[in-house]
C-alpha atoms as a PDB file:
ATOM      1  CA  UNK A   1     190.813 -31.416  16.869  1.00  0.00           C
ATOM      2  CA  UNK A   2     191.873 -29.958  20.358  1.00  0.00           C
ATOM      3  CA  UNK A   3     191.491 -26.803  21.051  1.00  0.00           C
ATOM      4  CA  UNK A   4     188.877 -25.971  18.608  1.00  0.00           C
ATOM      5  CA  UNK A   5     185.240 -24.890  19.725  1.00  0.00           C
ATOM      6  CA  UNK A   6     182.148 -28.340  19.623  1.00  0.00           C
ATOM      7  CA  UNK A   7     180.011 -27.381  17.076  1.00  0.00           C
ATOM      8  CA  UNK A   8     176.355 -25.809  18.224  1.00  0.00           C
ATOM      9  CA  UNK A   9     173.880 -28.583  18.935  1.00  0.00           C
ATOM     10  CA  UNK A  10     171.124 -28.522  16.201  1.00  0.00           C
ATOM     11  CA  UNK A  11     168.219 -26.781  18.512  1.00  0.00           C
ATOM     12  CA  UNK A  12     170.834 -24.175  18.962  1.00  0.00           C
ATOM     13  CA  UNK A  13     171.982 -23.745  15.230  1.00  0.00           C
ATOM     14  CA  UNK A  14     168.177 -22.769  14.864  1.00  0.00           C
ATOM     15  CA  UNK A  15     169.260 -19.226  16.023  1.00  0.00           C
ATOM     16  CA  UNK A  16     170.717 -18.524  12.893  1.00  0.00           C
ATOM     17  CA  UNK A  17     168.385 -20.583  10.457  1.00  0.00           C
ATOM     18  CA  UNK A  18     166.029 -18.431   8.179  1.00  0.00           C
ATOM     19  CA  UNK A  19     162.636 -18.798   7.396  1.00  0.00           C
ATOM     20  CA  UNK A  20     162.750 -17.137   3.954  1.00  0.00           C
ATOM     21  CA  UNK A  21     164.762 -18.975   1.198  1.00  0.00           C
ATOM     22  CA  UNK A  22     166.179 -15.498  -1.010  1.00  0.00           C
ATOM     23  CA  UNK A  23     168.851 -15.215  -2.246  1.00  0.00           C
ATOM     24  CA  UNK A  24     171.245 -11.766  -1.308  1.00  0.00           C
ATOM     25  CA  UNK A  25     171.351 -10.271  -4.987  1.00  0.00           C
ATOM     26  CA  UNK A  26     168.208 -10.701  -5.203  1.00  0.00           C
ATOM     27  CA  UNK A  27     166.069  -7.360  -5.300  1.00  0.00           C
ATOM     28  CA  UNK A  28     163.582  -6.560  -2.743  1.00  0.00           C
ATOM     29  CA  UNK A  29     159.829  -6.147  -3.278  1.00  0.00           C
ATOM     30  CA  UNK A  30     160.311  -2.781  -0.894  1.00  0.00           C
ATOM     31  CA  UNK A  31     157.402  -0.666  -1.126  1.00  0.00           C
ATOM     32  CA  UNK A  32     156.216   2.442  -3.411  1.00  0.00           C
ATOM     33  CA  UNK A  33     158.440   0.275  -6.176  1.00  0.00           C
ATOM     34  CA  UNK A  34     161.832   1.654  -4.231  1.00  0.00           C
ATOM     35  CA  UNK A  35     165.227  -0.003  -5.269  1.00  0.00           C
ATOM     36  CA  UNK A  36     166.921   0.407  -2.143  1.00  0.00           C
ATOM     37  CA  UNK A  37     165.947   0.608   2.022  1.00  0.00           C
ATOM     38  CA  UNK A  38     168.031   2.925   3.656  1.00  0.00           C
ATOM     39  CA  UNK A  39     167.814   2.492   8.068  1.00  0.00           C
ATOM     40  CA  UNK A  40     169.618   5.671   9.691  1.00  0.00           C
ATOM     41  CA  UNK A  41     170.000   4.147  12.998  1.00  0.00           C
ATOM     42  CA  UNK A  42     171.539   5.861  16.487  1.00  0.00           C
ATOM     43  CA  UNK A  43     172.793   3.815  19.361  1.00  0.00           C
ATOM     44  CA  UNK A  44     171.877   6.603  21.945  1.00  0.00           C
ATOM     45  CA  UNK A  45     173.877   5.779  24.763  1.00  0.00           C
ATOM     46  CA  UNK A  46     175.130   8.040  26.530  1.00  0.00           C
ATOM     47  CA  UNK A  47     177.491   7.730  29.433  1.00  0.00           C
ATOM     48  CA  UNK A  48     176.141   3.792  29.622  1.00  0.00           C
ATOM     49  CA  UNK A  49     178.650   2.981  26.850  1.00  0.00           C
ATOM     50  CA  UNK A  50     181.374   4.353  29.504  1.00  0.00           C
ATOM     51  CA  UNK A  51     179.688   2.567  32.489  1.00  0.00           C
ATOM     52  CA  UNK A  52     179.221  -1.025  30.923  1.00  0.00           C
ATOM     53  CA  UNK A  53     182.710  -0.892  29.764  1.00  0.00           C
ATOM     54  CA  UNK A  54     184.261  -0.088  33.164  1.00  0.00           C
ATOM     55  CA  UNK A  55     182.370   0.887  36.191  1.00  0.00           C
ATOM     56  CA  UNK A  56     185.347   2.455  37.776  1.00  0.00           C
ATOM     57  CA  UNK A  57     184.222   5.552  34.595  1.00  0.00           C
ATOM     58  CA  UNK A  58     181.561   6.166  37.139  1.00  0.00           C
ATOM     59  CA  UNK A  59     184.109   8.347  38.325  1.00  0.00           C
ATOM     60  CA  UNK A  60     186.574   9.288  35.178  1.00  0.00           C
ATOM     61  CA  UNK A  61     184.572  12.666  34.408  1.00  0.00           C
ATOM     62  CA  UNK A  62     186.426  13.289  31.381  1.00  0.00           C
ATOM     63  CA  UNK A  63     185.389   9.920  29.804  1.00  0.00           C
ATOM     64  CA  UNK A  64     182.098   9.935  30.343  1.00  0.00           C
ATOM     65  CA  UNK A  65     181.755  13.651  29.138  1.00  0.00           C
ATOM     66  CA  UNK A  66     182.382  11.711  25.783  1.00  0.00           C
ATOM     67  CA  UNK A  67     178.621   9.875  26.584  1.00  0.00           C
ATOM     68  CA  UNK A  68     177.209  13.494  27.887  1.00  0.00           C
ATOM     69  CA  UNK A  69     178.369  15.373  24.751  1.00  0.00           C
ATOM     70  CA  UNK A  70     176.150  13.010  23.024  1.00  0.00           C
ATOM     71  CA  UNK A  71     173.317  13.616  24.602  1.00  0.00           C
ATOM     72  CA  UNK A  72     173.897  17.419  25.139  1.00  0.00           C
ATOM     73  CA  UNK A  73     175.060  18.129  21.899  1.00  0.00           C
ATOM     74  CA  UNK A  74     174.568  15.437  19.380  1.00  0.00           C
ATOM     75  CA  UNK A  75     171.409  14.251  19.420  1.00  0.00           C
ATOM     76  CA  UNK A  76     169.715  18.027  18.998  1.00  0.00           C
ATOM     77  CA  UNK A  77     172.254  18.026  15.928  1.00  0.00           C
ATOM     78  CA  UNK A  78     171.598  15.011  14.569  1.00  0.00           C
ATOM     79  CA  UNK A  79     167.568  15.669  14.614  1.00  0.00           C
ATOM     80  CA  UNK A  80     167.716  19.158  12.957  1.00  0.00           C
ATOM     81  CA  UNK A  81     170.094  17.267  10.286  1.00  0.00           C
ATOM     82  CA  UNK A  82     167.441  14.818   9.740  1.00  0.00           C
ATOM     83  CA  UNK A  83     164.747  17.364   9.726  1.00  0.00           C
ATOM     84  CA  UNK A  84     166.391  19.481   7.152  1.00  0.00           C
ATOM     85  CA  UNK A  85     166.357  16.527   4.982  1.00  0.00           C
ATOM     86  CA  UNK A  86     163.134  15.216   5.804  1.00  0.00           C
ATOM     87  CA  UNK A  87     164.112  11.389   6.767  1.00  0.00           C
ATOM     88  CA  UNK A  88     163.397   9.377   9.362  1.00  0.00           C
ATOM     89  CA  UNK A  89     165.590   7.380  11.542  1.00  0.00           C
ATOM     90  CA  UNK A  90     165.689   5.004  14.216  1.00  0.00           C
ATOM     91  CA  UNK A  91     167.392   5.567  17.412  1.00  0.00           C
ATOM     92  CA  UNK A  92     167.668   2.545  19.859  1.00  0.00           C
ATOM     93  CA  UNK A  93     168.103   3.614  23.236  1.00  0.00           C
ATOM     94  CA  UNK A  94     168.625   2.109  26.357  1.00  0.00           C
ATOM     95  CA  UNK A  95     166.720   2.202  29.528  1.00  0.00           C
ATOM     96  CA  UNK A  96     169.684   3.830  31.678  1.00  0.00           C
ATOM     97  CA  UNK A  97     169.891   7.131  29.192  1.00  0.00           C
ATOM     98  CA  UNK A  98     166.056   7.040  28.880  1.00  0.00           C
ATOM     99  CA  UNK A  99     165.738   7.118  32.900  1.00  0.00           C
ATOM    100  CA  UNK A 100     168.723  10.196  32.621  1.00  0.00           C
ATOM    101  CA  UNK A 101     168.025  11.901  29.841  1.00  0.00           C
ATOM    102  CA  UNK A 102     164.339  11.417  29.111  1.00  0.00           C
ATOM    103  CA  UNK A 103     163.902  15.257  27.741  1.00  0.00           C
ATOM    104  CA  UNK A 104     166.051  14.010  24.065  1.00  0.00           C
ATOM    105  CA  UNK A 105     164.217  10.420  24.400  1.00  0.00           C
ATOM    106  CA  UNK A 106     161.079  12.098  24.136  1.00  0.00           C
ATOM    107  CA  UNK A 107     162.489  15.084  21.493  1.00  0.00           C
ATOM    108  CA  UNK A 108     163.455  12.032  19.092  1.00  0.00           C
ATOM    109  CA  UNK A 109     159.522  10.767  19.615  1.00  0.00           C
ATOM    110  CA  UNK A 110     158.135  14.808  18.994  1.00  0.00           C
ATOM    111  CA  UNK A 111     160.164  14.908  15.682  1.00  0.00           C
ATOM    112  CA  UNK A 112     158.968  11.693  14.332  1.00  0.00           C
ATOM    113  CA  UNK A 113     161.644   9.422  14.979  1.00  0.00           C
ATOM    114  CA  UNK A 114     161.518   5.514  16.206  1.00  0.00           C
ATOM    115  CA  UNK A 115     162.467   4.672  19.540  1.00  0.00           C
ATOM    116  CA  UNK A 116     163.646   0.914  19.970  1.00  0.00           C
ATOM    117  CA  UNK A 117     165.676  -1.185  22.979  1.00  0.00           C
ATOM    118  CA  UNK A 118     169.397  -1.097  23.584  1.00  0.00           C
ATOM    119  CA  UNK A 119     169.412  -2.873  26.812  1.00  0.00           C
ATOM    120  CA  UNK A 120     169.624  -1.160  29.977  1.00  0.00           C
ATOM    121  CA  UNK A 121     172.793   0.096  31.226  1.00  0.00           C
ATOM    122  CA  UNK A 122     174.685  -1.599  27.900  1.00  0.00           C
ATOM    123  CA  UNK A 123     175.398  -4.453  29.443  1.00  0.00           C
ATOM    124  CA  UNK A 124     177.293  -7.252  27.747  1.00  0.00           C
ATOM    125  CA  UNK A 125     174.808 -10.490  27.878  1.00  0.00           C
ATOM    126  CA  UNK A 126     176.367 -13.465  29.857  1.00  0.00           C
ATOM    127  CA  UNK A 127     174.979 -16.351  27.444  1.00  0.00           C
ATOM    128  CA  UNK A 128     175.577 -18.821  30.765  1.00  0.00           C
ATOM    129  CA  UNK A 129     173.009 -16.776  32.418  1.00  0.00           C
ATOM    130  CA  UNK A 130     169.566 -16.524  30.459  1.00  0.00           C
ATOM    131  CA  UNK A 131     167.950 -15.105  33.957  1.00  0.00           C
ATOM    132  CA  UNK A 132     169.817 -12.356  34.302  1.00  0.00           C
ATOM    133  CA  UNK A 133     169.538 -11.845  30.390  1.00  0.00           C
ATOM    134  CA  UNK A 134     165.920 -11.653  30.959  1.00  0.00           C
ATOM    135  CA  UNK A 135     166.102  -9.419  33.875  1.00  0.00           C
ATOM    136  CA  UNK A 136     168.390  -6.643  31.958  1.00  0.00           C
ATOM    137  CA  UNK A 137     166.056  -6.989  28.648  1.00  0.00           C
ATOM    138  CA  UNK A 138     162.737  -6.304  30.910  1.00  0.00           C
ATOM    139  CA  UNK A 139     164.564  -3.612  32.763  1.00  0.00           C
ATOM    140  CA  UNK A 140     165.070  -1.803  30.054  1.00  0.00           C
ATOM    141  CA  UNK A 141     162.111  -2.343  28.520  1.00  0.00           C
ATOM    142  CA  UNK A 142     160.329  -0.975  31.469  1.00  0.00           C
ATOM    143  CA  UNK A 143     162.343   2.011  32.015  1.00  0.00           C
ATOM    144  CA  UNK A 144     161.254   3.167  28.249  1.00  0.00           C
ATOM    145  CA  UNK A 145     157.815   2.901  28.855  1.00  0.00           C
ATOM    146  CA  UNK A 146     158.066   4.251  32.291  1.00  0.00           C
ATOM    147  CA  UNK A 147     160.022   7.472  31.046  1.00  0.00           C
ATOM    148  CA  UNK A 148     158.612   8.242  27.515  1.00  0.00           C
ATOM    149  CA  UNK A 149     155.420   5.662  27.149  1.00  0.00           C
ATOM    150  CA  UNK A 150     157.090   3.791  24.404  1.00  0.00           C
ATOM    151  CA  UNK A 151     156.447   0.235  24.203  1.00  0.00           C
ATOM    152  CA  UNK A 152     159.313  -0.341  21.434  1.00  0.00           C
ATOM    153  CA  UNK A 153     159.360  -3.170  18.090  1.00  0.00           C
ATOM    154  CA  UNK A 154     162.740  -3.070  17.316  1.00  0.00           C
ATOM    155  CA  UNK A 155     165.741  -4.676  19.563  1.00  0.00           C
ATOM    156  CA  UNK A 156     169.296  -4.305  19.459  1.00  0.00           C
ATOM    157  CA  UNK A 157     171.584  -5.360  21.591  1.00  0.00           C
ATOM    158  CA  UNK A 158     174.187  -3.442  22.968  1.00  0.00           C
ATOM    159  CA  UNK A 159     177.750  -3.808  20.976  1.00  0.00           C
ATOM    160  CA  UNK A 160     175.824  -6.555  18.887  1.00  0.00           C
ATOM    161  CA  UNK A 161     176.384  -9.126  21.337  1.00  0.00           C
ATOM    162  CA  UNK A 162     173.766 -11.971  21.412  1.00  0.00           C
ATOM    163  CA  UNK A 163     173.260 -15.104  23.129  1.00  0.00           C
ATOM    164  CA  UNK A 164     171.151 -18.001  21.513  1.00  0.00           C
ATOM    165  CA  UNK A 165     168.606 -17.231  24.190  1.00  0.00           C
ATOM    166  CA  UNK A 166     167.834 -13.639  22.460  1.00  0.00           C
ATOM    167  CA  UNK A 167     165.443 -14.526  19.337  1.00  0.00           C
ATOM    168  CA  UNK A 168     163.226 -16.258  21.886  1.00  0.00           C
ATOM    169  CA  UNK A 169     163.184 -13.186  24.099  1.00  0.00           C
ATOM    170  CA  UNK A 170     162.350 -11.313  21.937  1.00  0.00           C
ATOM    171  CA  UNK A 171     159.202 -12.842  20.408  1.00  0.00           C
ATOM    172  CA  UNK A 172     158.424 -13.508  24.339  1.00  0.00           C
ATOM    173  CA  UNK A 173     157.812  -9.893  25.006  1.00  0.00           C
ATOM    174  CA  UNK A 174     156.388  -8.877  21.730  1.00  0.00           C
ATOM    175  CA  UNK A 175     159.169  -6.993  19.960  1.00  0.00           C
ATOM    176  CA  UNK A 176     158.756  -7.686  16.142  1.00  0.00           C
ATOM    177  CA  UNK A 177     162.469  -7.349  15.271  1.00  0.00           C
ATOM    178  CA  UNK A 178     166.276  -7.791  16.263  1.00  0.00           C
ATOM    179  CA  UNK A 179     168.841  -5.436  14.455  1.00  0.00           C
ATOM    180  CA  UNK A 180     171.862  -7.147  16.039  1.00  0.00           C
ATOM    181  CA  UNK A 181     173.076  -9.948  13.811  1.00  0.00           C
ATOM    182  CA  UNK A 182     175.544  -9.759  10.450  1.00  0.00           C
ATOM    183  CA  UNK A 183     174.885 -12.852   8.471  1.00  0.00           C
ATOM    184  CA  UNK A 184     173.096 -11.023   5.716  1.00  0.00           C
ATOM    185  CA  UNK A 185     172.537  -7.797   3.920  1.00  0.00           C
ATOM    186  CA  UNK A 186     168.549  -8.340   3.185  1.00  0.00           C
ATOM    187  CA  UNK A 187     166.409  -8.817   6.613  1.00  0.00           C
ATOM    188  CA  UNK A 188     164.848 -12.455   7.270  1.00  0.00           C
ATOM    189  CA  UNK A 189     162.475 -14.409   9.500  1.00  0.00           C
ATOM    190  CA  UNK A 190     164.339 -16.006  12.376  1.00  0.00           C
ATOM    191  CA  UNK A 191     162.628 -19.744  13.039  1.00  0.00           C
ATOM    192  CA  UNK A 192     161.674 -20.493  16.622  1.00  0.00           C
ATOM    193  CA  UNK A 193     162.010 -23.476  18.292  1.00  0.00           C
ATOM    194  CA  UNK A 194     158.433 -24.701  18.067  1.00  0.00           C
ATOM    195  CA  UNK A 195     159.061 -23.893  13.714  1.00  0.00           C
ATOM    196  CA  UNK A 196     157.052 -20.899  13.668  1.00  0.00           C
ATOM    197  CA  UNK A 197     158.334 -17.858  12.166  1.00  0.00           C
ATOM    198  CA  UNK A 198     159.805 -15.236  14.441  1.00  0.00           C
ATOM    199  CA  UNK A 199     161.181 -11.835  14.745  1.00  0.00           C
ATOM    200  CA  UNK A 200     162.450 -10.112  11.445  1.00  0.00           C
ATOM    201  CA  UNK A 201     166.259  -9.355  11.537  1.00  0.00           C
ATOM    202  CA  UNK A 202     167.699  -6.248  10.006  1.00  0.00           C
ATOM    203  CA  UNK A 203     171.304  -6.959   9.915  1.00  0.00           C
ATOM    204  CA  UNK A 204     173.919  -4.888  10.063  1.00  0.00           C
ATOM    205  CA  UNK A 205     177.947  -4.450   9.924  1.00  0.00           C
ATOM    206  CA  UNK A 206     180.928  -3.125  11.538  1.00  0.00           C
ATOM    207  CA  UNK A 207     181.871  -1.013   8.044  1.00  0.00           C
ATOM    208  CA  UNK A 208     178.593   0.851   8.728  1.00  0.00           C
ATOM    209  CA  UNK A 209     179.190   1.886  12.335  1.00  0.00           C
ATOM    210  CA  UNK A 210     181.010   4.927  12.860  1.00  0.00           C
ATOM    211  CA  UNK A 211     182.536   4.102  16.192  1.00  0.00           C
ATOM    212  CA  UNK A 212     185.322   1.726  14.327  1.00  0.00           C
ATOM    213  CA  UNK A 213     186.146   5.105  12.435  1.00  0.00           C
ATOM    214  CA  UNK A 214     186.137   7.254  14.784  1.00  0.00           C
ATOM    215  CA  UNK A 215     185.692   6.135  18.489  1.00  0.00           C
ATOM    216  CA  UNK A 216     188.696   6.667  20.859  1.00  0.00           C
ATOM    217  CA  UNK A 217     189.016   5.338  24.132  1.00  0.00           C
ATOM    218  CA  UNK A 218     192.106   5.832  25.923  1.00  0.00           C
ATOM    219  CA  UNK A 219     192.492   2.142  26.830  1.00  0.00           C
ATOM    220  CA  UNK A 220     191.764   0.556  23.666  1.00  0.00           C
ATOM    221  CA  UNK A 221     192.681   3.778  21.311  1.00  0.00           C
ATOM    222  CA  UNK A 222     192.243   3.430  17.376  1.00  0.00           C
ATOM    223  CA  UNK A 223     193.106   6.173  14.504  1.00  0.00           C
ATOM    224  CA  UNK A 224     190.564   8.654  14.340  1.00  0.00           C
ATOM    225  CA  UNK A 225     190.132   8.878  10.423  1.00  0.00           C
ATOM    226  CA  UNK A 226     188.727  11.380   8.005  1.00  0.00           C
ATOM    227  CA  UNK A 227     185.223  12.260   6.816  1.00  0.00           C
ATOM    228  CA  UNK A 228     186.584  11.570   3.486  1.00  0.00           C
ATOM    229  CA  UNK A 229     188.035   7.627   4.399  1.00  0.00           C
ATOM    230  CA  UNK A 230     184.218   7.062   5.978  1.00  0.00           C
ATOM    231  CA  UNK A 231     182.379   7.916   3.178  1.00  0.00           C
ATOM    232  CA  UNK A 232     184.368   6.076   0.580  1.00  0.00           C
ATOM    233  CA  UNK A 233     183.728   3.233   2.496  1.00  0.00           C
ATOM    234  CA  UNK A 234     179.888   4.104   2.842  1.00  0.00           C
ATOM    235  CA  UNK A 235     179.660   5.199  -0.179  1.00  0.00           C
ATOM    236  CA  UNK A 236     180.904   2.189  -2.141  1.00  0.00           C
ATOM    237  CA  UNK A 237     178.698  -0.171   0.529  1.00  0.00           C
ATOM    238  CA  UNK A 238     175.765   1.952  -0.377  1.00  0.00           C
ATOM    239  CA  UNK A 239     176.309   1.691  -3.727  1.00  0.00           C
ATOM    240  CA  UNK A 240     176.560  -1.887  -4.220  1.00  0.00           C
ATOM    241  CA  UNK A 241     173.605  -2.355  -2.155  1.00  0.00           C
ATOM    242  CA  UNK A 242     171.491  -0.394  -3.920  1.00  0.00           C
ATOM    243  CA  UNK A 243     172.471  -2.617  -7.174  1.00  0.00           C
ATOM    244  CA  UNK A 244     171.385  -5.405  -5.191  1.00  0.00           C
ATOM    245  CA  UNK A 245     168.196  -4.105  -4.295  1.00  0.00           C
ATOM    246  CA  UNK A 246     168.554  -4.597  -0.618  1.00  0.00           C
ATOM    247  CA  UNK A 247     168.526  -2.796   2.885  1.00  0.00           C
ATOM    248  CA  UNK A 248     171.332  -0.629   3.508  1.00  0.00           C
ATOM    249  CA  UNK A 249     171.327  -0.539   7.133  1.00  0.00           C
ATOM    250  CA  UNK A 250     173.685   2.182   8.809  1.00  0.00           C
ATOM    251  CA  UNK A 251     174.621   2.382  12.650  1.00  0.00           C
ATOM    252  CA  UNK A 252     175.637   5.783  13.773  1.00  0.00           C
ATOM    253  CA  UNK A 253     176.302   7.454  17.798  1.00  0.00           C
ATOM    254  CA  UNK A 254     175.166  10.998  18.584  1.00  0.00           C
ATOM    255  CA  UNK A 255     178.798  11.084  20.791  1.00  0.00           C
ATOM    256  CA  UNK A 256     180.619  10.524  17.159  1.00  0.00           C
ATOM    257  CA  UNK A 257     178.640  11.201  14.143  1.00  0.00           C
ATOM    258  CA  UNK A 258     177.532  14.452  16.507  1.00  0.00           C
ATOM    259  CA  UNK A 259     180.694  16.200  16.525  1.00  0.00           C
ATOM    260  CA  UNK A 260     180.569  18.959  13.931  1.00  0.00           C
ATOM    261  CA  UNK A 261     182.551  17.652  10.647  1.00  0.00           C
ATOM    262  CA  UNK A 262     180.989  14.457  11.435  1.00  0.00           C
ATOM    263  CA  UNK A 263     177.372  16.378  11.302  1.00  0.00           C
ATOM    264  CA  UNK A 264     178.777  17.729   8.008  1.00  0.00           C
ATOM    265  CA  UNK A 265     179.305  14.337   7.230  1.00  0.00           C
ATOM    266  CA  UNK A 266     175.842  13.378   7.514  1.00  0.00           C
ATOM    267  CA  UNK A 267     173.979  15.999   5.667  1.00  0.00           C
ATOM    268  CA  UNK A 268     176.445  14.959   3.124  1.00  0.00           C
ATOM    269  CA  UNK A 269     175.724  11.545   3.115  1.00  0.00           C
ATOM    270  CA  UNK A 270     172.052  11.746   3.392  1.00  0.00           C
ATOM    271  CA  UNK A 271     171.599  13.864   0.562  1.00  0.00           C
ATOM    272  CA  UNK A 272     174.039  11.625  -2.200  1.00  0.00           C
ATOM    273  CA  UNK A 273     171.450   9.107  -1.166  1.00  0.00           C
ATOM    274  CA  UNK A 274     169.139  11.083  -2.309  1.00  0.00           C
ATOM    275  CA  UNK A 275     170.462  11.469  -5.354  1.00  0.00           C
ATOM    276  CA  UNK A 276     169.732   7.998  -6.214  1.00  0.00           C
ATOM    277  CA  UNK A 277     166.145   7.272  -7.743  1.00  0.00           C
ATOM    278  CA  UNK A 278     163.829   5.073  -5.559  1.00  0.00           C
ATOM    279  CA  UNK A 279     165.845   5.031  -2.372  1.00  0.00           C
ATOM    280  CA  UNK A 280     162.973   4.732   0.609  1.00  0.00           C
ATOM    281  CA  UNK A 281     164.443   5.691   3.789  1.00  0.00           C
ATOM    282  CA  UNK A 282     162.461   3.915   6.900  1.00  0.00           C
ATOM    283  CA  UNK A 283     161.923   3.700  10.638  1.00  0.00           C
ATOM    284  CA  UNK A 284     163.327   0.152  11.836  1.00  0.00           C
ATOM    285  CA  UNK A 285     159.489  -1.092  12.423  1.00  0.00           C
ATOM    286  CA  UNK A 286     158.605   0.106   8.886  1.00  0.00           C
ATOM    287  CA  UNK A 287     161.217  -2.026   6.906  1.00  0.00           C
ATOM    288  CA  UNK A 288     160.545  -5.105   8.756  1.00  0.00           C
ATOM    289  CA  UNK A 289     156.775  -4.799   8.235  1.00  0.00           C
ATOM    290  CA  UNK A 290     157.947  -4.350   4.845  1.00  0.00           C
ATOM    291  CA  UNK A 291     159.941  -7.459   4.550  1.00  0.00           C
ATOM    292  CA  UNK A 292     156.766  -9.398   6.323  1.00  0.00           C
ATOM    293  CA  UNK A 293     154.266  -8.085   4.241  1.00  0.00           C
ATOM    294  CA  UNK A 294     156.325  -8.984   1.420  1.00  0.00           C
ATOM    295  CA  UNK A 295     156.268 -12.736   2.706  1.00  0.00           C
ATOM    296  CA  UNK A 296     152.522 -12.906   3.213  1.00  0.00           C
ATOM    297  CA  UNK A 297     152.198 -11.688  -0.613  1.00  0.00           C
ATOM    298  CA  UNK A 298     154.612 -14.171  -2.150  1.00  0.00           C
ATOM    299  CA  UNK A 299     155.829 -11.295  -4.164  1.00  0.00           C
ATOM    300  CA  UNK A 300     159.137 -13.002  -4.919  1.00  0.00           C
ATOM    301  CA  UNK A 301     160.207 -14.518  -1.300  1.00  0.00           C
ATOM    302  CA  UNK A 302     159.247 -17.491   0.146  1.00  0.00           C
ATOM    303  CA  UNK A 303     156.443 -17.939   2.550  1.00  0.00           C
END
């Protein structure tokens, strides 16, 4: 019919093809006999989630101070939260805000925390242009082990935008694992081209991300809503994941979830997790080895 989209040829539907054959509700092997994976992941960007979006912010103080709180403020909040509760998280960071604020990039590292690649400058990937793709990914990965000495695992790309060339870049330059993609709650092998298995994906969703809650932009302004509307949406997520036996996989921003209720928030949060029995909370490059090692053993998924 006109006007609707040709349907992806079949090398390209591979992006999206999994090697393991599990079924969601099924529970996951995860180890120490947990029921649930929890992932506390920050998107530390900073001002580049100002830049990307317009580069005329460059110069619109006031919105980018929205990017420098988080970095001032947020992140030093959000890592005595998490060392008060004695979790890990994983914060993925990109090159730009590693280059500009290197002092928090390496404070995450000293307190224990994963460091894994957000791009550069949050750029937006042009799926025409694969070069340039390239160029951005290695750019950032360069500037993180040029700043802090991390060589990172874990991928995810900025406002979860991917092309069909990513899986394949990734694998290319050694990562182990996206964290970009929403078509499942349990993580999974992507296939390569050549059939082999590739990165691990940790998926994740827009109901567990706190900027549609509580993100404001003056050009594209939403409702600001209440600690109390975000968790009963977390909370009943969390809860029917952990039925399920699967990764609950949450996506958080130092410049929101470190504002001061929204810190309360997270103490909150964190500790009715707790409450649960066998909840394992893990670094991004821990729950995918998980899922892997899981495969290799045939404890219950596919090889």
């Amino acid at each position: 019919m006109a006007g609707l989209p040709r349907p992806w040829p079949r090398a390209e539907r591979s992006f999206l093809r999994s090697y393991d054959t599990m079924h969601p509700n099924d529970p996951v092997p995860w180890p120490h006999g947990a029921r649930c994976a929890v992932m506390l992941a920050f998107d530390f960007d900073a001002e580049t989630l100002w830049l990307a979006r317009d580069p005329a912010n460059a110069k619109r103080l006031g919105v980018l101070s929205q990017g420098t709180y988080g970095a001032k403020v947020g992140v030093p909040r959000i890592i005595e939260t998490l060392d008060e509760a004695d979790v890990p998280a994983t914060f993925f960071v990109p090159g730009w805000t590693a280059e500009h604020h290197t002092g928090r990039v390496e404070s995450i590292l000293r307190h224990g925390h994963e460091v894994g690649h957000h791009g550069y400058l949050h750029e937006w990937v042009d799926p025409e242009d694969p070069a340039r793709e390239e160029e951005i990914f290695l750019k950032g990965l360069q500037a993180l082990q040029r700043t802090v000495g991390v060589k990172p695992l874990g991928y995810r790309s900025p406002a979860w935008e991917a092309s069909l060339n990513l899986i394949a870049l990734i694998d290319k330059h050694g990562l182990r694992y996206d964290s970009s993609l929403m078509d499942q709650i349990n993580p999974y092998h992507h296939v390569l081209a050549d059939g082999r298995r590739g990165p691990v994906e940790l998926p994740v969703h827009w109901s567990l991300d706190d900027a549609p809650f509580a993100l404001f932009s003056v050009k594209s302004p939403r409702t600001i809503v209440s600690n109390e509307q975000i968790l009963a949406v977390w909370q009943d997520e969390f809860s029917e994941i952990y039925r399920w036996g699967g990764l609950f996989s949450i996506t958080m921003h130092p410049q929101v979830m470190g504002r001061p209720s929204r810190i309360a928030l997270l103490r909150e949060f964190i500790a009715w997790m707790r409450s649960f029995p066998g909840v394992w909370f893990a670094r991004g490059a821990e729950i995918a080895q998980a899922w892997t090692d899981a495969c290799l053993s045939n404890r219950g998924v596919a090889p």
